[in-house]
PDB file of N, CA and C in Angstrom:
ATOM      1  N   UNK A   1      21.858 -14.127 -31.960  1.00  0.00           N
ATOM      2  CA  UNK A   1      20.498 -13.705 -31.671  1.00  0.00           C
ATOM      3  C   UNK A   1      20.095 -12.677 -32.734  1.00  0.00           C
ATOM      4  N   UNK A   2      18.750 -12.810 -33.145  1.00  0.00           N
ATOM      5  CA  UNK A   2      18.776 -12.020 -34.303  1.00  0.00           C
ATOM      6  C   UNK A   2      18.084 -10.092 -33.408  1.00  0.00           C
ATOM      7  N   UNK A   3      17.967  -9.290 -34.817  1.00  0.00           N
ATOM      8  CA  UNK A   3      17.970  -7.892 -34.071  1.00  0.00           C
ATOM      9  C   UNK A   3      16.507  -7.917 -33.682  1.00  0.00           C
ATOM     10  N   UNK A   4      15.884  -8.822 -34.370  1.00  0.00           N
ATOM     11  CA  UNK A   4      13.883  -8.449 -33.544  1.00  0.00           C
ATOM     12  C   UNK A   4      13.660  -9.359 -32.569  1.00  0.00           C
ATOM     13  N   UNK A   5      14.332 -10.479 -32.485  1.00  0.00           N
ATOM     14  CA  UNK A   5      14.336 -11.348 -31.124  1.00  0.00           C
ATOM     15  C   UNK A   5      14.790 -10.324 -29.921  1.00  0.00           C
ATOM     16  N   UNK A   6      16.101  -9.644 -29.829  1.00  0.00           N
ATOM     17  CA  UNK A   6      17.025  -8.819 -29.554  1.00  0.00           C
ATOM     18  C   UNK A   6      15.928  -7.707 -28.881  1.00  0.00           C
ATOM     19  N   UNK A   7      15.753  -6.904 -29.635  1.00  0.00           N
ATOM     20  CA  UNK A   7      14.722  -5.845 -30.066  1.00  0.00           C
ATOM     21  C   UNK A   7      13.618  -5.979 -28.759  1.00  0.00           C
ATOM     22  N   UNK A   8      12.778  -7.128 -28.806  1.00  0.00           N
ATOM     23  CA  UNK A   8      11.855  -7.550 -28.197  1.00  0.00           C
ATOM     24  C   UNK A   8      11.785  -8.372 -26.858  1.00  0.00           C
ATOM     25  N   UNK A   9      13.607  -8.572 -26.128  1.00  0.00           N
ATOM     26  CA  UNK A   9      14.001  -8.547 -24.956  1.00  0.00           C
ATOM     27  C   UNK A   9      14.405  -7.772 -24.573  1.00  0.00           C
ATOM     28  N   UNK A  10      14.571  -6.399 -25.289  1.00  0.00           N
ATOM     29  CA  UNK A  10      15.171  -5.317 -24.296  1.00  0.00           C
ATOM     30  C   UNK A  10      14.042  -4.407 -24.403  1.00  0.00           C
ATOM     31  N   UNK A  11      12.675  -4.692 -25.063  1.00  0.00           N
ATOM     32  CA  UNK A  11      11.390  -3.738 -24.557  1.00  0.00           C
ATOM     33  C   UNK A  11      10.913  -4.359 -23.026  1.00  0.00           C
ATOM     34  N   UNK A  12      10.752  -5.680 -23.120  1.00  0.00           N
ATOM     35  CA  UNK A  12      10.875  -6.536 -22.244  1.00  0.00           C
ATOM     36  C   UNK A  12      10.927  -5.895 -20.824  1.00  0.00           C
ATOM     37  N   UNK A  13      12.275  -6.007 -20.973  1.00  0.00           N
ATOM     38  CA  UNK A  13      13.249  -5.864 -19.806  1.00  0.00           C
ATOM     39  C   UNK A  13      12.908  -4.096 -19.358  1.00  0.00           C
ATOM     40  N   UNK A  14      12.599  -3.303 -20.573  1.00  0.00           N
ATOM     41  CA  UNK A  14      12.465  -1.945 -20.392  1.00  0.00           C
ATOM     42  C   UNK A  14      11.453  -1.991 -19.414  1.00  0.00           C
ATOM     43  N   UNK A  15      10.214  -2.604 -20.010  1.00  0.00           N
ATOM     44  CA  UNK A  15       9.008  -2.644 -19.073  1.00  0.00           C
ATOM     45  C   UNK A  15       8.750  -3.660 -17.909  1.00  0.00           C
ATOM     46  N   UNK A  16       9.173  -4.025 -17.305  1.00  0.00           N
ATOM     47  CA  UNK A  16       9.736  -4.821 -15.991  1.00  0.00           C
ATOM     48  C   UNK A  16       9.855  -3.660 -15.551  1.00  0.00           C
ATOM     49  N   UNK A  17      11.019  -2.812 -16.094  1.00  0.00           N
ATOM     50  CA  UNK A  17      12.252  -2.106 -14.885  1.00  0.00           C
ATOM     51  C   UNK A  17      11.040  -0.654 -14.479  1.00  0.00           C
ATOM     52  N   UNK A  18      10.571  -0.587 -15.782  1.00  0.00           N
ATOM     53  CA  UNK A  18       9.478   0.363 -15.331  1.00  0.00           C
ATOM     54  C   UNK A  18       7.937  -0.088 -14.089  1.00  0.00           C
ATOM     55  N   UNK A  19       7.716  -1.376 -14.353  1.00  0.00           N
ATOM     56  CA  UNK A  19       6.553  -1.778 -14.018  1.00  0.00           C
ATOM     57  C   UNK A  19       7.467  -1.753 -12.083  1.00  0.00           C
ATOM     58  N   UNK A  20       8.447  -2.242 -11.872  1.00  0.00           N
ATOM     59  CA  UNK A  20       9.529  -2.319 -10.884  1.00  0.00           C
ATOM     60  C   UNK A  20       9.257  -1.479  -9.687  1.00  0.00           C
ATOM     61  N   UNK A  21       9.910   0.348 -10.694  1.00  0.00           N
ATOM     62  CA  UNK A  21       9.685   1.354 -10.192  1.00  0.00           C
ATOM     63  C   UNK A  21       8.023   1.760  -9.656  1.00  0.00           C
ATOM     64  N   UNK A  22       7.592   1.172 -10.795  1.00  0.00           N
ATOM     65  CA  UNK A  22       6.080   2.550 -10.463  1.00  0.00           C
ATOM     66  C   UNK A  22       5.171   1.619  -9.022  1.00  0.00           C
ATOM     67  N   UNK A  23       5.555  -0.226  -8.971  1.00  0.00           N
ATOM     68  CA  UNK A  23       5.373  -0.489  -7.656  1.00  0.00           C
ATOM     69  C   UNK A  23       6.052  -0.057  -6.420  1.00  0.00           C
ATOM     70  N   UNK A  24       7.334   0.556  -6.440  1.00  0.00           N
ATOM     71  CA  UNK A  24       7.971   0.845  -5.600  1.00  0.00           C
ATOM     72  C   UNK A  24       7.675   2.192  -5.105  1.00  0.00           C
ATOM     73  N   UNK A  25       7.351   3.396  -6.137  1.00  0.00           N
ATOM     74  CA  UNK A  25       6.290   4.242  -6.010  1.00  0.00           C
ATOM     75  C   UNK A  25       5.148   4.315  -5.172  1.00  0.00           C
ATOM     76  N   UNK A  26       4.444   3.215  -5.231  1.00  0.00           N
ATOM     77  CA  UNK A  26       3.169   2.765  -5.341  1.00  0.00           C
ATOM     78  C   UNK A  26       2.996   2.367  -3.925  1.00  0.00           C
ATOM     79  N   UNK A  27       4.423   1.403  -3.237  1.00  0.00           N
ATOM     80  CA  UNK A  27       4.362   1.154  -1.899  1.00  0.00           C
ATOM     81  C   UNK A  27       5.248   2.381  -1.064  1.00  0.00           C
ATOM     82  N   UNK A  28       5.479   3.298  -1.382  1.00  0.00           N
ATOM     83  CA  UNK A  28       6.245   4.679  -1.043  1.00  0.00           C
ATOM     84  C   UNK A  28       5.263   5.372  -0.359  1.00  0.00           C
ATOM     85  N   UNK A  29       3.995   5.383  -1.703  1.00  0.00           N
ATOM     86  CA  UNK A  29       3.081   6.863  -1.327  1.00  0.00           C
ATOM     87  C   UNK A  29       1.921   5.705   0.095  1.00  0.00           C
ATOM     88  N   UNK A  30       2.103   3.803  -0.303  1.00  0.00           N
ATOM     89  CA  UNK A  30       0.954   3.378   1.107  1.00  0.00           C
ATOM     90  C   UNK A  30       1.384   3.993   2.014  1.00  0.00           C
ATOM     91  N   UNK A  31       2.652   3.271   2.270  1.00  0.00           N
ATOM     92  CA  UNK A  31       3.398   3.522   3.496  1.00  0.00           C
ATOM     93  C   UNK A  31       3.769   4.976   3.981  1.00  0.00           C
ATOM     94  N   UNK A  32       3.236   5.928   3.233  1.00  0.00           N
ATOM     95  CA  UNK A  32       3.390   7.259   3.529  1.00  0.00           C
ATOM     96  C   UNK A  32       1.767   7.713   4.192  1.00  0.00           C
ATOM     97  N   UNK A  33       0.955   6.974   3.461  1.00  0.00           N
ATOM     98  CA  UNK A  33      -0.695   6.977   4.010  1.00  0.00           C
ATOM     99  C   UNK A  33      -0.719   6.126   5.301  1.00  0.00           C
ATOM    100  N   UNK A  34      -0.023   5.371   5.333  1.00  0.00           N
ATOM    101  CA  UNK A  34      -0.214   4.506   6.448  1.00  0.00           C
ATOM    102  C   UNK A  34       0.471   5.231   7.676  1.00  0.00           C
ATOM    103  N   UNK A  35       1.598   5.602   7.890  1.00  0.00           N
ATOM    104  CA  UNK A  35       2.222   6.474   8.631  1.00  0.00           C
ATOM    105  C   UNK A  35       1.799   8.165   9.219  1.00  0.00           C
ATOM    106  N   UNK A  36       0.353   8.576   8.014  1.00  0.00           N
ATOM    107  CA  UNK A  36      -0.565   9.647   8.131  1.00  0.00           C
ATOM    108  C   UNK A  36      -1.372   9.007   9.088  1.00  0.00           C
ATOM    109  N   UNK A  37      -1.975   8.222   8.842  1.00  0.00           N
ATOM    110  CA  UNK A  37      -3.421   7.205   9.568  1.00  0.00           C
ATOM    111  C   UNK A  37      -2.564   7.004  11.064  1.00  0.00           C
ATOM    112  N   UNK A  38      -1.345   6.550  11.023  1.00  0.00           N
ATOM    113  CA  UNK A  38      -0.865   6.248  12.553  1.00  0.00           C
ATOM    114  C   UNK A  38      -0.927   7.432  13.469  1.00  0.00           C
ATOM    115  N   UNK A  39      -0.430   8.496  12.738  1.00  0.00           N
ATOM    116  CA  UNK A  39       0.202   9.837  13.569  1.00  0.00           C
ATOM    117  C   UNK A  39      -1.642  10.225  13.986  1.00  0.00           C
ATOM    118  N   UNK A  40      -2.747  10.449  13.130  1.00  0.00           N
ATOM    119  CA  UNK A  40      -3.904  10.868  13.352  1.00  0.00           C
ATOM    120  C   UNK A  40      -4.478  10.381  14.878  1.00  0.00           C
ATOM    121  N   UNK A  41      -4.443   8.585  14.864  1.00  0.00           N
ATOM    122  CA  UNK A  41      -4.992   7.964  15.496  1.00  0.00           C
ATOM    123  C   UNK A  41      -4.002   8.502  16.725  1.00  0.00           C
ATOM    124  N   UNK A  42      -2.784   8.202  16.909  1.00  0.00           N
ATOM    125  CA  UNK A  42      -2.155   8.971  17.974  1.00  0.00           C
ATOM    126  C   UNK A  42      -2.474  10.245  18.615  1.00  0.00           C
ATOM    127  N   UNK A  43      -2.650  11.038  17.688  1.00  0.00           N
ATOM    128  CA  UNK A  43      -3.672  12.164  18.074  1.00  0.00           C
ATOM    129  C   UNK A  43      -4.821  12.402  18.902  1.00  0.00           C
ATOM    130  N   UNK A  44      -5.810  11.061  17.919  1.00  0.00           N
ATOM    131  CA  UNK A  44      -6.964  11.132  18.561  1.00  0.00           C
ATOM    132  C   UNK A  44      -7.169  10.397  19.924  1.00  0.00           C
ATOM    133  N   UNK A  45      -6.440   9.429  20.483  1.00  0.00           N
ATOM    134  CA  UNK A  45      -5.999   8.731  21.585  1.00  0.00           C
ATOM    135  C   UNK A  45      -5.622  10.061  22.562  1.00  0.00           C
ATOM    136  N   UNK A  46      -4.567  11.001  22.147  1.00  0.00           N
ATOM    137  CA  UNK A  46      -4.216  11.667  22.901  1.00  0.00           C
ATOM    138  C   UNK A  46      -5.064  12.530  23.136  1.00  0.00           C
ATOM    139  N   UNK A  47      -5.940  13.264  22.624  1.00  0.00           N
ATOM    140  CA  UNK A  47      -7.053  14.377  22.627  1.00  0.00           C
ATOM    141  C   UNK A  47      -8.218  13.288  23.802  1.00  0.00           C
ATOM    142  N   UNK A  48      -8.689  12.625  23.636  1.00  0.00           N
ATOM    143  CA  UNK A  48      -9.793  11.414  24.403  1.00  0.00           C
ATOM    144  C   UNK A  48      -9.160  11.214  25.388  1.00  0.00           C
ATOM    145  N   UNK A  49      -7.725  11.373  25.177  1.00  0.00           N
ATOM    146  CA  UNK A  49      -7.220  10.923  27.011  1.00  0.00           C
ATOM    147  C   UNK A  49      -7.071  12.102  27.885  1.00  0.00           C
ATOM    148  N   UNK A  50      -7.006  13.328  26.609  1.00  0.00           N
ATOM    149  CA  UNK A  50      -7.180  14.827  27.471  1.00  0.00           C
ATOM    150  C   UNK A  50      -8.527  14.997  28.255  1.00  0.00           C
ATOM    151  N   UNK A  51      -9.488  14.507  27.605  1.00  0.00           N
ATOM    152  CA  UNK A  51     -11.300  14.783  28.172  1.00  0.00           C
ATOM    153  C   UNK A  51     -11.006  14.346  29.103  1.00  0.00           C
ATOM    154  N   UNK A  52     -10.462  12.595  29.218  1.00  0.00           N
ATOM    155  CA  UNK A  52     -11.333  11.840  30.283  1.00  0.00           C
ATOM    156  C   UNK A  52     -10.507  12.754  31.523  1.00  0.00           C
ATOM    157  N   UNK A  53      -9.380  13.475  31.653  1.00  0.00           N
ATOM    158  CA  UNK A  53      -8.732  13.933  32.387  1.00  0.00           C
ATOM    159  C   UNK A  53      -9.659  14.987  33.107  1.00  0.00           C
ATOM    160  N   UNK A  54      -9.780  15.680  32.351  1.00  0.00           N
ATOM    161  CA  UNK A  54     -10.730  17.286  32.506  1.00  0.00           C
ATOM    162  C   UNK A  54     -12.124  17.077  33.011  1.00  0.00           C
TER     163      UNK A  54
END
């Protein structure tokens, strides 16, 4: 295999492994928003079920 064939599968492969991470990132910080949005709505369920009480 020559060194710029070579060369130009391991930028390749560099940027995959990066593109990889920064989705894995990317579904880290949803699922961290999504798990904010759950706890809120739990909240607000619980506060509305305090009124109808009172």
């Amino acid at each position: 295999m020559n060194k710029i064939f070579r060369c130009f599968l391991e930028t390749k492969l560099v940027s995959s492994k990066f593109l990889i991470l920064r989705v894995q990132v990317l579904e880290e910080k949803q699922n961290s928003k999504k798990e904010t949005i759950l706890k809120l709505q739990q909240k607000m369920q619980s506060l509305q079920a305090g009124k109808g009480k009172a």
